[in-house]
Protein backbone atom coordinates (compact mmCIF):
# COMPACT_ATOMS: atom_id res chain seq x y z
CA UNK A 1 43.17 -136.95 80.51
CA UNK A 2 39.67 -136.27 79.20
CA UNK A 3 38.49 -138.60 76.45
CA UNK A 4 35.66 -137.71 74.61
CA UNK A 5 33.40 -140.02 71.97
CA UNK A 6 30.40 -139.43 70.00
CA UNK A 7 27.87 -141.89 69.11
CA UNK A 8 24.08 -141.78 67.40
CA UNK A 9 24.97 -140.40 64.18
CA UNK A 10 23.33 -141.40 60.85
CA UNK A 11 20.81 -141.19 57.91
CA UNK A 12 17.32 -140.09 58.81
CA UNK A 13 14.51 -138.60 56.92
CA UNK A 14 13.20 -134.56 57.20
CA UNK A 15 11.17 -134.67 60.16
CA UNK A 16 13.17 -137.57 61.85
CA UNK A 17 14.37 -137.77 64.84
CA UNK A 18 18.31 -138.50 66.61
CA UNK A 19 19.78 -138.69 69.89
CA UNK A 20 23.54 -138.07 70.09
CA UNK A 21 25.54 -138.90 72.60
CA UNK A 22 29.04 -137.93 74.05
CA UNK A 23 30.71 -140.72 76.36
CA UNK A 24 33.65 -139.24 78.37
CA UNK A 25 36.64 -142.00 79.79
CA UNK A 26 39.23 -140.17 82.06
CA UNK A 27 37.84 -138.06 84.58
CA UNK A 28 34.12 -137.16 85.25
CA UNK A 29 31.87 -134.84 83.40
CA UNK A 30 30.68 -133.31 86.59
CA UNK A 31 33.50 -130.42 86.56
CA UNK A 32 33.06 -129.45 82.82
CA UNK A 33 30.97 -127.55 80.76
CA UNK A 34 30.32 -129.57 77.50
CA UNK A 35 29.61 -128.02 74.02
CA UNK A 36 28.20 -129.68 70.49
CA UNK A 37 28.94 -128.13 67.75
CA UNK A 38 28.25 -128.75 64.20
CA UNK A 39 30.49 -128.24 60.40
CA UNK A 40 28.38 -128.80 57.41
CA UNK A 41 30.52 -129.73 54.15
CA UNK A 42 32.54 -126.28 53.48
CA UNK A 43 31.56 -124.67 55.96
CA UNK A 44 33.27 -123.59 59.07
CA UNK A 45 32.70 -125.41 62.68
CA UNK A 46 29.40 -123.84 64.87
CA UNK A 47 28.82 -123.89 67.79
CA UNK A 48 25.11 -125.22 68.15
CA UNK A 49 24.32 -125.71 71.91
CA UNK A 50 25.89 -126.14 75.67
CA UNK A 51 25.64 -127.33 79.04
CA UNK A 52 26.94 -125.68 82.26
CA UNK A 53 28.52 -128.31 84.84
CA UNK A 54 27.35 -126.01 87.71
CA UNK A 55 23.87 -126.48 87.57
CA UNK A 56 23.16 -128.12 83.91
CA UNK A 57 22.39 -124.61 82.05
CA UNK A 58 21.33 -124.81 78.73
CA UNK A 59 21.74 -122.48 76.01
CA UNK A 60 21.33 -123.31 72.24
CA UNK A 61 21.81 -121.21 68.43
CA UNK A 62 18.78 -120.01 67.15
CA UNK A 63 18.24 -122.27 64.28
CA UNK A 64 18.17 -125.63 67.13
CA UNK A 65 15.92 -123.49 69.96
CA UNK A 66 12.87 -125.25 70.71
CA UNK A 67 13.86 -129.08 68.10
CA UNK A 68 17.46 -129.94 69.79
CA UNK A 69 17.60 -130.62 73.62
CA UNK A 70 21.35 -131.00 75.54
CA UNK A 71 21.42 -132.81 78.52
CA UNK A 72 24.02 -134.48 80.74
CA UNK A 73 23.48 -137.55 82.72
CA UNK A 74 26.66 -137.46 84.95
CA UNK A 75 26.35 -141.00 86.64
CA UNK A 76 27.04 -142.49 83.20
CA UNK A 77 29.40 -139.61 82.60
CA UNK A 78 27.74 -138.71 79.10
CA UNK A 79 26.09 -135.89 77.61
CA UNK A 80 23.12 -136.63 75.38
CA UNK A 81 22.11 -134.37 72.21
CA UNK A 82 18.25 -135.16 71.34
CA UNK A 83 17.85 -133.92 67.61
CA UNK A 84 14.15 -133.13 66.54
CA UNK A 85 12.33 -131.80 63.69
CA UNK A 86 15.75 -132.75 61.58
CA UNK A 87 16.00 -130.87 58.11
CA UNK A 88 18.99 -131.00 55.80
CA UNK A 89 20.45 -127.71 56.93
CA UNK A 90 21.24 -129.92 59.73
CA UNK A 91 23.84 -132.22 57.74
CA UNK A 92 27.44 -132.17 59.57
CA UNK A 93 29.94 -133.68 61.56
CA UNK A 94 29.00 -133.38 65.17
CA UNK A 95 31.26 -132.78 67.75
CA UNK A 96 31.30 -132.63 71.29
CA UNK A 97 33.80 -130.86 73.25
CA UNK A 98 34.69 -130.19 77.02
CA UNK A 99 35.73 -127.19 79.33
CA UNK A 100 36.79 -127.82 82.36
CA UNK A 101 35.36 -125.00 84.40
CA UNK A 102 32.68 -123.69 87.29
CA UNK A 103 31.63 -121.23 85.69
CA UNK A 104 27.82 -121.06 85.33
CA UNK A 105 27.14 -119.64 81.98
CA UNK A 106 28.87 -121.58 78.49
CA UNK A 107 29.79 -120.54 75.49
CA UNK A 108 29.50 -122.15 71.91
CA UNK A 109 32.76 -120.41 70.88
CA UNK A 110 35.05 -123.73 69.62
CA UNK A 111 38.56 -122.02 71.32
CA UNK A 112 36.94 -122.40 74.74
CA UNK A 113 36.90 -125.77 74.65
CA UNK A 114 39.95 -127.97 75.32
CA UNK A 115 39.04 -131.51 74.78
CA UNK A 116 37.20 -132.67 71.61
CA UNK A 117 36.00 -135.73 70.29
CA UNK A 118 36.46 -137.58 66.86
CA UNK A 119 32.60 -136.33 65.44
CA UNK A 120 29.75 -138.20 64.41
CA UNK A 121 28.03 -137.49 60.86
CA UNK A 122 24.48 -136.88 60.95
CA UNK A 123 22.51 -136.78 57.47
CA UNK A 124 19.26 -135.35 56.58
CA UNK A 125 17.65 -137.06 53.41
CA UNK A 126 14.60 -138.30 52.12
């Protein structure tokens, strides 16, 4: 069974910088398509960028395009979330999440994925 855990949360100023990171134990990452998403206090769960296991396709939400960067590093079987340009409307629980599938477009709906980790809090403060 897929186990999933975040790391690289924390405080950091406007402007800073973070790298997440989403360890999997249990099978390898090679075979499944791995999502981040994001849930700000009161707010529902987003989906905020993905990674195909096919051939590493990327696709992020609008407000990360062009500061957050997803990529997988499947020899150490983790998936790496570099966070730049971090503003407050950035403040959440992180999550990763896995889908075991081929296919080679994702999704950053949260009922696709099957296996989810615990979440890491990011916060955005001066």
């Amino acid at each position: 069974q897929l186990h999933l855990v975040e790391s690289g949360g924390g405080l950091v100023q406007p402007g800073g910088s973070l790298r997440l990171s989403c360890a999997a134990s249990g099978a390898p990452l090679d075979y499944y398509a791995i999502g981040w998403f994001r849930q700000a206090p009161g707010k529902e769960r987003e989906g905020i960028s993905c990674i195909t296991a096919s051939d590493g396709r990327t696709y992020y939400t609008d407000s990360v395009k062009d500061r957050f960067t997803i990529y997988r590093d499947n020899a150490k079987n983790t998936v790496y979330l570099q966070m730049n340009s971090l503003k407050p409307d950035d403040i959440g629980v992180y999550y990763c999440a896995a889908e075991e599938t081929p296919s080679r477009i994702c999704v950053l709906r949260s009922s696709t994925y099957n296996d989810w980790g615990q979440g890491t809090q990011v916060t955005v403060s001066s």
